[in-house]
Protein backbone atom coordinates (compact mmCIF):
# COMPACT_ATOMS: atom_id res chain seq x y z
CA UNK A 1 76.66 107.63 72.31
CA UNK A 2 80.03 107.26 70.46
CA UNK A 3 81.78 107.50 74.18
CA UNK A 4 80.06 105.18 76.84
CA UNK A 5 81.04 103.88 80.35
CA UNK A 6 82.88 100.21 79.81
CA UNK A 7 80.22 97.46 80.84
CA UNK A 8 81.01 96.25 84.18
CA UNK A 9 83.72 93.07 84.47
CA UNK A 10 81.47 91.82 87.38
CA UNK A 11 78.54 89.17 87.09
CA UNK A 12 74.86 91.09 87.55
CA UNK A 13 74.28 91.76 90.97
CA UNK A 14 77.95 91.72 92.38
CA UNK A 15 78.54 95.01 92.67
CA UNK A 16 76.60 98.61 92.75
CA UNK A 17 77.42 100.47 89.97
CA UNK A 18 77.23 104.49 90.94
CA UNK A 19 77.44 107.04 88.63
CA UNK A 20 77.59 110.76 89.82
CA UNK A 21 77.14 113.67 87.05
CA UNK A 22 76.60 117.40 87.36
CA UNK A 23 74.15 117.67 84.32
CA UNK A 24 74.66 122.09 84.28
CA UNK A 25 70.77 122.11 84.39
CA UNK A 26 70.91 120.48 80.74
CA UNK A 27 71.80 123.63 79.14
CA UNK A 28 74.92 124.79 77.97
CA UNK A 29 76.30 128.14 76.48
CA UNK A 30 75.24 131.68 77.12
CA UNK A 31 72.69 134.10 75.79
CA UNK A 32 71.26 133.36 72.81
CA UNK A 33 74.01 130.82 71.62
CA UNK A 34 72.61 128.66 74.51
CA UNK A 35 71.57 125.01 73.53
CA UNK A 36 69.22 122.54 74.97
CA UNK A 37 71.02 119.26 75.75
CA UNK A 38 69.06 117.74 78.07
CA UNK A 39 67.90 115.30 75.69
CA UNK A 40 71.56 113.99 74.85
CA UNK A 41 71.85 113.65 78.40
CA UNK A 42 69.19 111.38 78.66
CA UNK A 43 70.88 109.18 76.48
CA UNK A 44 73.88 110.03 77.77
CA UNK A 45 72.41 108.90 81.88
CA UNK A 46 70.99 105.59 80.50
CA UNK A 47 74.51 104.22 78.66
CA UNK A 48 75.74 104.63 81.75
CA UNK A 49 74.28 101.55 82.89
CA UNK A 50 74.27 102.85 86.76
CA UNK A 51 72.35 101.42 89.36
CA UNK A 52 72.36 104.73 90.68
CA UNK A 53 72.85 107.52 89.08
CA UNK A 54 73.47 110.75 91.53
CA UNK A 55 72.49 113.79 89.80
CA UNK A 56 73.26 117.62 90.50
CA UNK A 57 71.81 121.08 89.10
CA UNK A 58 69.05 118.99 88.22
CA UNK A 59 65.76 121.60 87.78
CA UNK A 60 62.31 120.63 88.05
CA UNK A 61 60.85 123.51 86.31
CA UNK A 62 62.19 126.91 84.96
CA UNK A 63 59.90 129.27 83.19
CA UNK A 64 61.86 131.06 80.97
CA UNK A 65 64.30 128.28 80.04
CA UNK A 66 61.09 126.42 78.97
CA UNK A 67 59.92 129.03 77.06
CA UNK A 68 63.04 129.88 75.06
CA UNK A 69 63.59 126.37 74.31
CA UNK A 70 59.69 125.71 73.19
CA UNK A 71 60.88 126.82 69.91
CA UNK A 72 63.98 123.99 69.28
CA UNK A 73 63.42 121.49 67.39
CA UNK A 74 62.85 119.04 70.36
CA UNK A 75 61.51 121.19 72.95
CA UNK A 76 62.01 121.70 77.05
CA UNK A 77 60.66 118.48 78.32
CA UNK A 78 57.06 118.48 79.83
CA UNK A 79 58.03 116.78 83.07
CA UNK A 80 60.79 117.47 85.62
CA UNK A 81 64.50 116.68 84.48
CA UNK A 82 64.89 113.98 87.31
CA UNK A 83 62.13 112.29 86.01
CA UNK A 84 63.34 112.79 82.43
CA UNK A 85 66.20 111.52 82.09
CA UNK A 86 65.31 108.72 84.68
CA UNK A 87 65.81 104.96 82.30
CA UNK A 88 62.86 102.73 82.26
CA UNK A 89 61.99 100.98 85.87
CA UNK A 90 64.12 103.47 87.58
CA UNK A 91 62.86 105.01 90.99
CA UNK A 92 63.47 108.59 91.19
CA UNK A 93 64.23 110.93 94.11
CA UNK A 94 64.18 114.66 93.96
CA UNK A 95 64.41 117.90 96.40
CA UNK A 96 65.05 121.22 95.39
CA UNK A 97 68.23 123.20 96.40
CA UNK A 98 68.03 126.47 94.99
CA UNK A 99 64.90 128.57 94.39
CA UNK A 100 65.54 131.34 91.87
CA UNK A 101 63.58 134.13 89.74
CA UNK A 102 62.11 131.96 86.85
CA UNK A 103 62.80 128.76 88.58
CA UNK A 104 65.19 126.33 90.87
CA UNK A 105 67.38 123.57 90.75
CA UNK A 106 68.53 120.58 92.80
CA UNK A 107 69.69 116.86 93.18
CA UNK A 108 68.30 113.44 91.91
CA UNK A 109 68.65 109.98 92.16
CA UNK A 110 67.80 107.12 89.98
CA UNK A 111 67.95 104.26 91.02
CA UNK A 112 67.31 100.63 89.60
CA UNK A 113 66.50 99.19 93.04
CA UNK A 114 63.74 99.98 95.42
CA UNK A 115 64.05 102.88 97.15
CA UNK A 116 63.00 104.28 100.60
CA UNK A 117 61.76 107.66 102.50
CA UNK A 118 63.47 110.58 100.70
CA UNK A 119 64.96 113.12 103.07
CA UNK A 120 66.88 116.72 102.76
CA UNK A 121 68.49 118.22 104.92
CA UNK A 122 69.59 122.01 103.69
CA UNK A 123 73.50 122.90 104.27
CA UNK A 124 73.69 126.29 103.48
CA UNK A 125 76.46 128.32 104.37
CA UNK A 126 75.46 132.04 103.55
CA UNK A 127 72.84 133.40 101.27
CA UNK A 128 74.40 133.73 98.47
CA UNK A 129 74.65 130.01 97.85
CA UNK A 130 71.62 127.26 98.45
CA UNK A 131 72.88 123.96 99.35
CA UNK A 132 71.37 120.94 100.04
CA UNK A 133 71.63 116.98 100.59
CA UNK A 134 69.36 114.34 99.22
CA UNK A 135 69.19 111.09 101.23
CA UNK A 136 67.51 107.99 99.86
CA UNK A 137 67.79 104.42 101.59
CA UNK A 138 68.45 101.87 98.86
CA UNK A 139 67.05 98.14 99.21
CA UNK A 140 70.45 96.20 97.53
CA UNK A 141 70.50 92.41 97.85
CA UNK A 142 68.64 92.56 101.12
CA UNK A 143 71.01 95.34 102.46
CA UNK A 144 69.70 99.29 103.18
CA UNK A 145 72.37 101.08 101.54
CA UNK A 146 72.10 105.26 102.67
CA UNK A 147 72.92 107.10 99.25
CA UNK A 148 73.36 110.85 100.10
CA UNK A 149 73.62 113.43 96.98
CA UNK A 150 75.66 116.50 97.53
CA UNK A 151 77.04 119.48 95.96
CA UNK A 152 79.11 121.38 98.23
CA UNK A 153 79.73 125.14 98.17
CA UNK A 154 82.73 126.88 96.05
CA UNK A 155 84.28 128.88 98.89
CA UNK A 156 86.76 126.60 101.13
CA UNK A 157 85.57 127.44 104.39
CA UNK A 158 82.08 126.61 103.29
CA UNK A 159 83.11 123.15 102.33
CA UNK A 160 84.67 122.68 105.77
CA UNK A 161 81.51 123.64 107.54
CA UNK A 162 79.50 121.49 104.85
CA UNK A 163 81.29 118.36 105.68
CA UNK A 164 80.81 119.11 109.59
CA UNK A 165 76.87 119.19 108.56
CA UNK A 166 76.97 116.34 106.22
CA UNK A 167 78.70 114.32 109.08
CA UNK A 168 75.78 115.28 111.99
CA UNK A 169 72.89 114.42 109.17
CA UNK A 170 74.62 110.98 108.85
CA UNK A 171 75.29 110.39 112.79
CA UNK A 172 71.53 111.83 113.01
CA UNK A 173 69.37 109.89 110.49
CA UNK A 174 71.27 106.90 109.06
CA UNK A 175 71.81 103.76 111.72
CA UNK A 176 75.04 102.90 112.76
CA UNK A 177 77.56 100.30 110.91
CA UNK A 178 74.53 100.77 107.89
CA UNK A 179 76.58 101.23 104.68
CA UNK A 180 76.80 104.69 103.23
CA UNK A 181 77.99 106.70 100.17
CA UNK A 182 77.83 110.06 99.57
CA UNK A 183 78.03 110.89 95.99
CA UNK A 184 78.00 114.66 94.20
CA UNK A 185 79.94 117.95 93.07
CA UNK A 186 82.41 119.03 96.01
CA UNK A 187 83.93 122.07 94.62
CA UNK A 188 87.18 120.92 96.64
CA UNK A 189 89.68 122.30 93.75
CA UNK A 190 92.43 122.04 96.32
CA UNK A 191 91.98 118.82 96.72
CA UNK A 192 91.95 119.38 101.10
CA UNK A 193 88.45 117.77 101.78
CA UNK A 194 89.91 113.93 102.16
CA UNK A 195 91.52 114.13 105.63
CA UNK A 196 87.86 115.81 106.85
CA UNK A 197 85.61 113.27 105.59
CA UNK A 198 88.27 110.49 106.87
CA UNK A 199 87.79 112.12 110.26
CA UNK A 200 84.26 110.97 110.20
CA UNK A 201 84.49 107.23 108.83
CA UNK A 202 84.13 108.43 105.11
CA UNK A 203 86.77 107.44 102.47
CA UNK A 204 87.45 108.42 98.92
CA UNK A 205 85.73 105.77 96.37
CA UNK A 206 88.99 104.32 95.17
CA UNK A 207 90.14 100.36 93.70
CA UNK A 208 93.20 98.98 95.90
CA UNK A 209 95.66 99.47 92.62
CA UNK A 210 95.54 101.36 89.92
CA UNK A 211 94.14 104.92 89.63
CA UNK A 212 93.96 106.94 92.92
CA UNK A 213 92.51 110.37 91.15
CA UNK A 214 89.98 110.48 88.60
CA UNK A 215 89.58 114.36 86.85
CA UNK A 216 85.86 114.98 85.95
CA UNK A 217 86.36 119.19 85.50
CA UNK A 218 86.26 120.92 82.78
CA UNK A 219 84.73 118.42 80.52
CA UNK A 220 86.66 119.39 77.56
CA UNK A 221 90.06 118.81 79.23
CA UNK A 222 89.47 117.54 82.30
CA UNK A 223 92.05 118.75 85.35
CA UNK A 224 90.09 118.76 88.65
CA UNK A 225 88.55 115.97 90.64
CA UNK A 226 85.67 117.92 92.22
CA UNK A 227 83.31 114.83 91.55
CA UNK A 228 83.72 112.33 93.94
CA UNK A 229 81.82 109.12 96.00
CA UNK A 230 82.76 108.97 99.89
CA UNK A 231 81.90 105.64 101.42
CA UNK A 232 81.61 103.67 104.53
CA UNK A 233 80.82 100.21 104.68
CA UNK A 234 81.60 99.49 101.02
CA UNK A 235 84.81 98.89 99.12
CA UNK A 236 85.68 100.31 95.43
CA UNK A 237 86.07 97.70 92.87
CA UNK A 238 86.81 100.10 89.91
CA UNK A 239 86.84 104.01 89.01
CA UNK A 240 86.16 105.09 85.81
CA UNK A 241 85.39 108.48 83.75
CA UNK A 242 83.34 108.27 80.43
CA UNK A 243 84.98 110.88 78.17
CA UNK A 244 85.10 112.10 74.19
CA UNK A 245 83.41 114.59 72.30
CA UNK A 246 79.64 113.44 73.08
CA UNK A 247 80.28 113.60 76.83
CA UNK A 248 82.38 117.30 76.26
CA UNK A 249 79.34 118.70 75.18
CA UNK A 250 76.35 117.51 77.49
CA UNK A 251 77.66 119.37 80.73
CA UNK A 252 80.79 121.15 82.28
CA UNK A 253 81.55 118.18 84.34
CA UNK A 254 82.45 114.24 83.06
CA UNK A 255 80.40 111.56 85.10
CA UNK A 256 82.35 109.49 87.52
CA UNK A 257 81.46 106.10 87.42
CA UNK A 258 82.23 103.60 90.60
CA UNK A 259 81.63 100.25 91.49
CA UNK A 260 81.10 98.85 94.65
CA UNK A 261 80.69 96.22 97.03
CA UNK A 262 79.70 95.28 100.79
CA UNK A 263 83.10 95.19 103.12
């Protein structure tokens, strides 16, 4: 990778490095100039360096995609994406979202530390759009951390409703005063979903000083901060977004890239 996340300032251990990346389903392009770049994003997932690494528009399988892409030079993968692109001694989590006509797609984790009981809980709005979370308890230095995936819808209202459902999942299956984050695509172009996700004990992922918005959409020239960790429990040590021409081409959206620590 010519463009990688900067290595973390903080001794091994410190902190939880989180990385959250919309991966496009590892294609990109349309019709036949449509190109496979899921194994660019492999490389792309393990430079990152995350000790979790929150994935969206992950598939597991997709007929036709595979088939079309059995010709390239390096081929669909024979196993899920999730467990693809997952780096050596990584745990993986996976549920599906969205069942379509050749296939489906949904969210992932990866994560360097142990992991727990996988959940999903589907958030929905209307039928046009299948939404769901992914919750995975994470054993961290002797702490159960509650890493929820999302990827909200793109109509407003939706996202509203989403964050009312994201909040009764967490009330419902993750203890009290255990440390949460919820990681993923939120679709909030406005910018209007902080003040919701405040009202239920869940902050923005940002450091004390320094940068307070971090722009992740469109890849290429990146405007909108629809990729975002909430937390509670934890503090943000630093932000960052891995950018340049490598990480332009892999997907629509930049990773963000957090690090965090117990309050």
């Amino acid at each position: 990778m010519r463009s990688v996340a900067r290595p973390s300032p903080h001794a091994p251990g410190a902190v939880l490095r989180v990385a959250t990346y919309n991966i496009h389903k590892g294609v990109r392009g349309l019709g036949p100039a449509r190109r496979l770049e899921i194994h660019n994003l492999q490389m792309g997932v393990e430079a990152l360096d995350a000790d979790l690494v929150c994935l969206q528009e992950v598939r597991l399988f997709h007929h036709r995609e595979a088939a079309y892409f059995d010709r390239t030079w390096f081929g669909w993968p024979d196993k899920g994406q999730a467990e693809f692109l997952a780096p050596d001694g990584y745990e993986v989590a996976y549920r599906t979202n969205a069942v379509t006509k050749y296939g489906e797609h949904g969210n992932a984790l990866l994560s360097r530390w142990p992991i727990g009981d996988i959940g999903h809980h589907d958030v929905s709005d209307h039928a046009f759009e299948q939404r769901g979370l992914l919750h995975v308890p994470v054993h961290w230095q002797g702490v159960v951390v509650h890493a929820v995936v999302a990827h909200f819808g793109l109509i407003h209202a939706s996202r509203v409703r989403q964050v009312e459902r994201l909040a009764a999942f967490v009330r419902e299956h993750v203890p009290a005063g255990a440390p949460v984050l919820v990681a993923g695509d939120f679709n909030d172009w406005g910018e209007r979903l902080d003040a919701s996700m405040r009202g239920h004990g869940l902050r923005r992922a940002q450091p004390a000083h320094g940068m307070t918005r971090a722009a992740t959409f469109p890849s290429r020239l990146p405007v909108f901060a629809l990729d975002r960790v909430y937390l509670r429990g934890l503090r943000c040590t630093t932000v960052q977004v891995p950018r340049g021409p490598s990480w332009a081409r892999m997907s629509d959206h930049l990773p963000l890239v957090v690090e965090l620590a117990l309050e």
